[in-house]
PDB file of N, CA and C in Angstrom:
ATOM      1  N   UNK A   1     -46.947  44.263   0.226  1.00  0.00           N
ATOM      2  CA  UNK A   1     -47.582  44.539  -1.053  1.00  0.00           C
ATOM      3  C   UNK A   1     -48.561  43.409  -1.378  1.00  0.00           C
ATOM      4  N   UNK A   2     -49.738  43.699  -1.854  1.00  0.00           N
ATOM      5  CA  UNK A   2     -50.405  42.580  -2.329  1.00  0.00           C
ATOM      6  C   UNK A   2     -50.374  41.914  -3.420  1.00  0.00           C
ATOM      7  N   UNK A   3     -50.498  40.754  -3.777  1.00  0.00           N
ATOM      8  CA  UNK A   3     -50.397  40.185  -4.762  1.00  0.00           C
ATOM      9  C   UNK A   3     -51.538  40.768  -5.868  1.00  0.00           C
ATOM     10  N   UNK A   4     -50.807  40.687  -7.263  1.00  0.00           N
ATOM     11  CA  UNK A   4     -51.977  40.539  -8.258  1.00  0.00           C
ATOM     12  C   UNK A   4     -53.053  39.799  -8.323  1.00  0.00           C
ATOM     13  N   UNK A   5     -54.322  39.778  -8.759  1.00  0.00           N
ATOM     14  CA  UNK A   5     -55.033  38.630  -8.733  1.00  0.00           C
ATOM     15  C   UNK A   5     -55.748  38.587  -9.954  1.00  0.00           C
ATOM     16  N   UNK A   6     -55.797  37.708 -11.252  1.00  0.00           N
ATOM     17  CA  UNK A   6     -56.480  37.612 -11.995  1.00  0.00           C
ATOM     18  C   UNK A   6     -57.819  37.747 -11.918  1.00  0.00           C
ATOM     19  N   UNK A   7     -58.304  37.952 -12.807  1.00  0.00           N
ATOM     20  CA  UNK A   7     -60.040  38.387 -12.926  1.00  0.00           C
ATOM     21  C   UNK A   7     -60.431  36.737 -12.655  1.00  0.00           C
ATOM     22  N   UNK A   8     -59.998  35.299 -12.658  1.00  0.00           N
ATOM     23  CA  UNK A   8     -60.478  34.395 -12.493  1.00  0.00           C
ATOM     24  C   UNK A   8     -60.383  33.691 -10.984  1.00  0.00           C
ATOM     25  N   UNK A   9     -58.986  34.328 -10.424  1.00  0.00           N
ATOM     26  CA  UNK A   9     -59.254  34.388  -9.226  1.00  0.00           C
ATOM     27  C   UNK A   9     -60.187  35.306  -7.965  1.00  0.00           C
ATOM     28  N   UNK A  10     -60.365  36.319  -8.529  1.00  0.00           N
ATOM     29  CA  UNK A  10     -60.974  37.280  -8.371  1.00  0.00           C
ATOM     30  C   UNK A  10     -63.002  36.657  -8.045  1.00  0.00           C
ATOM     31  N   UNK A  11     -62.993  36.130  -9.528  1.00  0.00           N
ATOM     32  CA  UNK A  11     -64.276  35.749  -9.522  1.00  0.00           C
ATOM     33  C   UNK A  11     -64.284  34.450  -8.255  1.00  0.00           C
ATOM     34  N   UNK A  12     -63.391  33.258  -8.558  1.00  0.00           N
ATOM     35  CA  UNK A  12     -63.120  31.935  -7.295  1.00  0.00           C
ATOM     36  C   UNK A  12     -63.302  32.485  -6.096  1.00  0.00           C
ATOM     37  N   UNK A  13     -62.765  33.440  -5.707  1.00  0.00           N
ATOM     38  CA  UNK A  13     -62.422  33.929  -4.123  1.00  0.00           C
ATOM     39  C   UNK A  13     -63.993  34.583  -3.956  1.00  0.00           C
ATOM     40  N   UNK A  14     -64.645  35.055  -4.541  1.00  0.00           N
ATOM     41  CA  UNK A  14     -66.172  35.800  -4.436  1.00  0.00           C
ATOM     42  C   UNK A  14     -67.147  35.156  -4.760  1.00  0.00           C
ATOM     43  N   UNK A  15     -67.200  33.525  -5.690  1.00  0.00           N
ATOM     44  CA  UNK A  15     -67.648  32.579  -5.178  1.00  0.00           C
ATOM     45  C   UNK A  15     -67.840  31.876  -3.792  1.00  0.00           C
ATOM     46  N   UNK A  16     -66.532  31.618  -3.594  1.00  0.00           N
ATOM     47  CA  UNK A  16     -66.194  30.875  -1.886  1.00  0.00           C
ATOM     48  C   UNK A  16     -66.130  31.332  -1.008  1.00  0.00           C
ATOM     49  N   UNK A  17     -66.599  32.721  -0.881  1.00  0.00           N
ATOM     50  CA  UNK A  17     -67.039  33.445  -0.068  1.00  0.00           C
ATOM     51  C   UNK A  17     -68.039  33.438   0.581  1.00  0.00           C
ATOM     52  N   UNK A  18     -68.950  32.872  -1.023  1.00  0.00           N
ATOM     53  CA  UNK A  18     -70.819  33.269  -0.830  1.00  0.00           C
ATOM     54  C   UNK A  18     -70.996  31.563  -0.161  1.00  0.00           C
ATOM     55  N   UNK A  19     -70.224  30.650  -0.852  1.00  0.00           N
ATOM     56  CA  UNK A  19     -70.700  28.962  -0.813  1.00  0.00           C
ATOM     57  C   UNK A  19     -69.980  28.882   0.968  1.00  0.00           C
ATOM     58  N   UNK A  20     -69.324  29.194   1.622  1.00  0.00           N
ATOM     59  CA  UNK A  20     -68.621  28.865   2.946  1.00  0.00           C
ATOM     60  C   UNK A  20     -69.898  29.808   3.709  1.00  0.00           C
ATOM     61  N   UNK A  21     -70.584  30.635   2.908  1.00  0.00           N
ATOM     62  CA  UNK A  21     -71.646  31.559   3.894  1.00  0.00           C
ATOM     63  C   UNK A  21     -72.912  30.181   3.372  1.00  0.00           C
ATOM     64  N   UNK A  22     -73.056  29.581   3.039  1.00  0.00           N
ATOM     65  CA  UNK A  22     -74.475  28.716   2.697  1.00  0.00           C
ATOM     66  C   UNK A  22     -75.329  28.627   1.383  1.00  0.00           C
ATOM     67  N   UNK A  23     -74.674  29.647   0.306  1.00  0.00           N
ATOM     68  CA  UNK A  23     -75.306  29.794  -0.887  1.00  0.00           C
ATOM     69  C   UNK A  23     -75.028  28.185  -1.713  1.00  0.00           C
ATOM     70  N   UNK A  24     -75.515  28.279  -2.517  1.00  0.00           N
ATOM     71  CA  UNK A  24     -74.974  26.960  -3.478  1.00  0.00           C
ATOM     72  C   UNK A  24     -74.324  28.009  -4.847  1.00  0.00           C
ATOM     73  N   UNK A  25     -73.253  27.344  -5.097  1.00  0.00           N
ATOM     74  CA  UNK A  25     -72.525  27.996  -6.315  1.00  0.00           C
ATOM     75  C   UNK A  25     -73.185  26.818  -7.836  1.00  0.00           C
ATOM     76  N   UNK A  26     -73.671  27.877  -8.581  1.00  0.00           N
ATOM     77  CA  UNK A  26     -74.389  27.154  -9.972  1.00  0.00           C
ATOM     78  C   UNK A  26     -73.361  27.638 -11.047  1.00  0.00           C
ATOM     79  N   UNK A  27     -73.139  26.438 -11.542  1.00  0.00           N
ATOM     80  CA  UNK A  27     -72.436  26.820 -13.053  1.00  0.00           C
ATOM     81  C   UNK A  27     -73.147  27.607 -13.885  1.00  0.00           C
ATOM     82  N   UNK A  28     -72.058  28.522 -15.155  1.00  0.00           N
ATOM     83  CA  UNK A  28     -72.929  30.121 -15.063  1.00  0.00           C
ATOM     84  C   UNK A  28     -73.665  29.354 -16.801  1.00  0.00           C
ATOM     85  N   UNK A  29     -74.020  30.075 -16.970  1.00  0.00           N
ATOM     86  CA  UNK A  29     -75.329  29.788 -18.356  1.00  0.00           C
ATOM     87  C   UNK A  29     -75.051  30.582 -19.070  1.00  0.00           C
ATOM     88  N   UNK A  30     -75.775  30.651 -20.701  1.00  0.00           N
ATOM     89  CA  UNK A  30     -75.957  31.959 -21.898  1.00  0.00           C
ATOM     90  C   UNK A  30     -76.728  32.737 -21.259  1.00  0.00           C
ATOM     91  N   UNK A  31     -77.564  33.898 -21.503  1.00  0.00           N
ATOM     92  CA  UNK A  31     -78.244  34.127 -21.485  1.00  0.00           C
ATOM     93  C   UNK A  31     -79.084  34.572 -22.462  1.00  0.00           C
ATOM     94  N   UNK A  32     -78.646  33.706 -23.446  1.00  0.00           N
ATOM     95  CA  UNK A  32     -79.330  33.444 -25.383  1.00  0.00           C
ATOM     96  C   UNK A  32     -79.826  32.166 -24.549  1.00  0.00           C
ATOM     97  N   UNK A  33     -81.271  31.791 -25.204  1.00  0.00           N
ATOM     98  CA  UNK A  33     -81.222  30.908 -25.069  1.00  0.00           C
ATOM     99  C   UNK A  33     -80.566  30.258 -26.734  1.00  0.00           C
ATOM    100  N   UNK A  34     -80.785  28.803 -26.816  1.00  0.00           N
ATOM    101  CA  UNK A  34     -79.846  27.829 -27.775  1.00  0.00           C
ATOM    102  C   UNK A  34     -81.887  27.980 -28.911  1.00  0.00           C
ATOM    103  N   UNK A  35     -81.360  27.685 -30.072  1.00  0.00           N
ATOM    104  CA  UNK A  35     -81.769  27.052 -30.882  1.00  0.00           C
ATOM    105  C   UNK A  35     -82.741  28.765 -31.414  1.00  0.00           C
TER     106      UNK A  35
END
């Protein structure tokens, strides 16, 4: 049976997927900008 996986692991594991293939992983942003 497989384990559950939170939506935050979910997102980690499909990050380190893309960064072990050569992408660079960027911390995510608004897309409001501020002010």
């Amino acid at each position: 049976m497989t384990p559950k996986l939170s939506g935050n692991q979910i997102r980690q594991t499909f990050i380190d997927f893309f960064v072990e293939r050569g992408h660079t992983a960027v911390p995510s942003m608004s897309l409001v900008p501020g002010g």
